[in-house]
N, C-alpha and C. Protein backbone atom coordinates (compact mmCIF):
# COMPACT_ATOMS: atom_id res chain seq x y z
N UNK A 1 119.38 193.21 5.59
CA UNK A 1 119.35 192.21 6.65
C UNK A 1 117.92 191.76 6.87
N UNK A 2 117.63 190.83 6.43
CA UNK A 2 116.34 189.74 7.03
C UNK A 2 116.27 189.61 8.57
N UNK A 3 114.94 189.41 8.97
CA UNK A 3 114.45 189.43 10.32
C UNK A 3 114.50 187.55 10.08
N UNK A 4 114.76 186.93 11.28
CA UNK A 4 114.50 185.66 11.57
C UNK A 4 113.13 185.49 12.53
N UNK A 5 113.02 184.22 11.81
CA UNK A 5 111.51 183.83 12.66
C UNK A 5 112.16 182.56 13.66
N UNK A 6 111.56 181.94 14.20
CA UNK A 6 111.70 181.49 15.16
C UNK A 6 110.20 180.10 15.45
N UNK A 7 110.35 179.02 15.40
CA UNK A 7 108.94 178.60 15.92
C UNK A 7 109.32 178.64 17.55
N UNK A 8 107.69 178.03 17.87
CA UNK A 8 107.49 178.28 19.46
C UNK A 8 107.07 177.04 19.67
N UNK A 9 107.72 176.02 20.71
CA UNK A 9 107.60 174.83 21.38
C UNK A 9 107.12 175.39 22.81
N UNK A 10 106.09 174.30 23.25
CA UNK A 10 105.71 174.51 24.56
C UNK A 10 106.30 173.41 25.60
N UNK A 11 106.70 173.61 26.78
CA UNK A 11 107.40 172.46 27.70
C UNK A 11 106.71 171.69 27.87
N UNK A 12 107.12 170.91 28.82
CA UNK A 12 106.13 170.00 29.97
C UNK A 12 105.26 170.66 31.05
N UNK A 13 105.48 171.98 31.41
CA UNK A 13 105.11 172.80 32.63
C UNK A 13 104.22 173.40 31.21
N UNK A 14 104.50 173.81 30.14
CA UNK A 14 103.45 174.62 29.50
C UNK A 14 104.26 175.84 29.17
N UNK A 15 104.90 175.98 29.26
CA UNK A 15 105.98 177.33 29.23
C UNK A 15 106.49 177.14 27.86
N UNK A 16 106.20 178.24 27.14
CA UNK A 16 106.83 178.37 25.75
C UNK A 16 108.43 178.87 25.60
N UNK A 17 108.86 178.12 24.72
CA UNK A 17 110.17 178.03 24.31
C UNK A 17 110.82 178.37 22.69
N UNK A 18 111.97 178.76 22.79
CA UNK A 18 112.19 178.91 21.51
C UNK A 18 112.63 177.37 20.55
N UNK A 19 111.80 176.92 19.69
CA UNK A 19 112.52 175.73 18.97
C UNK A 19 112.99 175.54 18.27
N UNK A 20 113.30 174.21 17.62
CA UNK A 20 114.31 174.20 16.97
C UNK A 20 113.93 174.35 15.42
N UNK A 21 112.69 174.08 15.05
CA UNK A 21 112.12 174.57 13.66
C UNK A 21 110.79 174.59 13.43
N UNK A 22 110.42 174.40 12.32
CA UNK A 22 109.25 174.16 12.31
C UNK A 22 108.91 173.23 11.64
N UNK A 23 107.39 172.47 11.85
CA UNK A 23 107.18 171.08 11.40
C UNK A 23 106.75 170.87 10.15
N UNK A 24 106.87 169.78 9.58
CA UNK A 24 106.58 170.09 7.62
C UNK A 24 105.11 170.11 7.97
N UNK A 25 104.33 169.72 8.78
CA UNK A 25 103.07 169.62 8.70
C UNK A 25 102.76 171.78 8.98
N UNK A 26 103.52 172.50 9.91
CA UNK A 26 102.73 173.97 9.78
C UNK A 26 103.36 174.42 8.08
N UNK A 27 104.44 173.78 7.59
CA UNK A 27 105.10 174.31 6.21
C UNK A 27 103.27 174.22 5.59
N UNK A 28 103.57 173.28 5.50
CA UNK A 28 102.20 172.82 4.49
C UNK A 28 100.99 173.79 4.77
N UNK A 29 100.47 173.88 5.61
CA UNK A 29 99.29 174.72 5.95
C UNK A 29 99.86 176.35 5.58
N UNK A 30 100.86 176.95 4.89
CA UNK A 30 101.13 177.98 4.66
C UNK A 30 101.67 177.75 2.98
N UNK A 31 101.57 176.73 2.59
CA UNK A 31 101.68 176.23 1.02
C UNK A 31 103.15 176.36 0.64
N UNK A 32 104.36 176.43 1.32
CA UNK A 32 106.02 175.98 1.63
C UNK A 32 106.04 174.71 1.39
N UNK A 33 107.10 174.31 0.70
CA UNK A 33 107.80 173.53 0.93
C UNK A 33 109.45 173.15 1.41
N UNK A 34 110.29 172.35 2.04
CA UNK A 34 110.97 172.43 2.49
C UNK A 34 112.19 173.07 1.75
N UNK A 35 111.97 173.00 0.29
CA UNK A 35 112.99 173.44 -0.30
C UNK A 35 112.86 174.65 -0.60
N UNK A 36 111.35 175.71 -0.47
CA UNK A 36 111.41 177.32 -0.58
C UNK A 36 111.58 177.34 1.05
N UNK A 37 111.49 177.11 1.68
CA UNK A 37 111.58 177.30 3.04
C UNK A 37 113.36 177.15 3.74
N UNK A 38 114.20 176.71 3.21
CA UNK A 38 115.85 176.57 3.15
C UNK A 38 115.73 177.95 2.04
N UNK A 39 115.36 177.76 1.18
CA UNK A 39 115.76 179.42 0.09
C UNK A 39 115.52 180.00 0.76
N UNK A 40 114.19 180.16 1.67
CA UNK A 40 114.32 181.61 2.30
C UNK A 40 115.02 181.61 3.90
N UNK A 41 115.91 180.94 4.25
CA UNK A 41 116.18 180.26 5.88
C UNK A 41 115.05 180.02 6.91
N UNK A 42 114.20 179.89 6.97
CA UNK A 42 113.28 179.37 7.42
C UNK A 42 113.75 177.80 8.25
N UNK A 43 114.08 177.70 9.35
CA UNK A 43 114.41 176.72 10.01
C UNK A 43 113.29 175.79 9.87
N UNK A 44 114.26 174.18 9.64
CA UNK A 44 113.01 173.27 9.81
C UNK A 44 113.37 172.35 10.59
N UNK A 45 112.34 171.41 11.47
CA UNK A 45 112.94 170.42 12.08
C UNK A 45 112.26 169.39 11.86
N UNK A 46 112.34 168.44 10.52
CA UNK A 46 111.99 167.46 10.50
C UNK A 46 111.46 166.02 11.35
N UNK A 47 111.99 166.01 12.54
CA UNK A 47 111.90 165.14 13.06
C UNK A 47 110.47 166.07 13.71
N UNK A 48 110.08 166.65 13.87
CA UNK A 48 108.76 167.04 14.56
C UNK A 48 107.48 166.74 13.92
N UNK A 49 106.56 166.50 14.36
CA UNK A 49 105.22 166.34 13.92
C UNK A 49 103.86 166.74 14.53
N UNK A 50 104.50 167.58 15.55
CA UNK A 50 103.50 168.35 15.97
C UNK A 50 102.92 169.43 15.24
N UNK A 51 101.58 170.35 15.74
CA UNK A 51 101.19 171.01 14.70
C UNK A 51 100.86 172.25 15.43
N UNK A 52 101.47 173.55 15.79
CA UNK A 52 101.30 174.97 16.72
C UNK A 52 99.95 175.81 15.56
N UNK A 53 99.11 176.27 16.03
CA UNK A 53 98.58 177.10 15.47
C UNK A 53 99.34 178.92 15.37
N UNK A 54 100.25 178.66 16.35
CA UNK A 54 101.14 180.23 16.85
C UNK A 54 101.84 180.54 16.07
N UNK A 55 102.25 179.18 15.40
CA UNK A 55 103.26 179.12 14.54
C UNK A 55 103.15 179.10 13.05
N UNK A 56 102.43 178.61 12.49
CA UNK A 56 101.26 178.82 11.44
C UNK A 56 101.06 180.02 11.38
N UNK A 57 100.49 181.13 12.30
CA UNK A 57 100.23 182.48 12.26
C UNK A 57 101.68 183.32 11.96
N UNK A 58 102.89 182.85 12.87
CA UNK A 58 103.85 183.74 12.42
C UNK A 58 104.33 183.18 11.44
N UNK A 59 104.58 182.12 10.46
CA UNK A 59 104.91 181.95 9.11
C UNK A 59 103.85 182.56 7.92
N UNK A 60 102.93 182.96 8.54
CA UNK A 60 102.13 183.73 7.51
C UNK A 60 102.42 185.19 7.92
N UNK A 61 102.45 185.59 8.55
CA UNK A 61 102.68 187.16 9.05
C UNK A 61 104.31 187.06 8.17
N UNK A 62 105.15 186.29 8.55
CA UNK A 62 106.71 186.50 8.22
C UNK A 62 106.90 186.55 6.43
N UNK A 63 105.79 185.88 5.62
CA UNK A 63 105.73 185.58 4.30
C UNK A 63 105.29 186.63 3.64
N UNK A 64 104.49 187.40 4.69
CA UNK A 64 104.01 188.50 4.05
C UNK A 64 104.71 189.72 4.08
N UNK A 65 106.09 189.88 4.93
CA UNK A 65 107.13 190.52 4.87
C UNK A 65 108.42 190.17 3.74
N UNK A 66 108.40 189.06 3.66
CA UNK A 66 109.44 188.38 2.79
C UNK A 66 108.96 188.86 1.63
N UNK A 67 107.77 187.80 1.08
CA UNK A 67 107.39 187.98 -0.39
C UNK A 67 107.26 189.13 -0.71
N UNK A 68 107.79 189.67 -1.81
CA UNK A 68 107.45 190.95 -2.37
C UNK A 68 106.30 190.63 -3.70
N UNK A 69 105.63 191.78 -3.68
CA UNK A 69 104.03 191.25 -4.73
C UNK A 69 105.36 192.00 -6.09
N UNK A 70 105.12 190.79 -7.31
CA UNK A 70 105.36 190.35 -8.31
C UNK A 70 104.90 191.70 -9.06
N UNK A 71 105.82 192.26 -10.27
CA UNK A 71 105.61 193.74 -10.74
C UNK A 71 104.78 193.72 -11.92
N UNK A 72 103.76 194.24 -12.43
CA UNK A 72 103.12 193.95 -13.56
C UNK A 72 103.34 195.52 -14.79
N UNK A 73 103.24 194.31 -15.75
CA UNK A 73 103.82 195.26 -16.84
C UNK A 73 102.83 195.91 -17.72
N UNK A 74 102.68 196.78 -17.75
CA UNK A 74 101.36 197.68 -18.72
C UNK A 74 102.41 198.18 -20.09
């Protein structure tokens, strides 16, 4: 069983919320694209274009749980 991530939207008052994905612009700054990001369920919400630095941090923390380092052969 996989852990889900979650991005973080902030309100109008400033109060953080759970949203609805994340924006292709934090994909990008973690080198994802939308189509490894559906392989791995990684919610996206296209219509956004904002840019969380919080969120950026937990798609790199979450990648580094996912990805497993690649086996080398001697």
């Amino acid at each position: 069983m996989r852990m889900r991530v979650y991005a973080v939207v902030f309100k109008k008052n400033g109060k953080p919320r759970k949203g609805r994905g994340f924006s292709r612009e934090e994909l990008r700054r973690v080198a994802l694209d939308y189509a490894k990001a559906s392989r791995l369920r990684i919610p996206v919400d296209l219509r956004r274009k904002t840019l969380h630095e919080e969120n950026v941090e937990r798609l790199k923390e979450y990648l580094e749980t996912v990805e497993k380092p690649k086996r080398t052969t001697e």
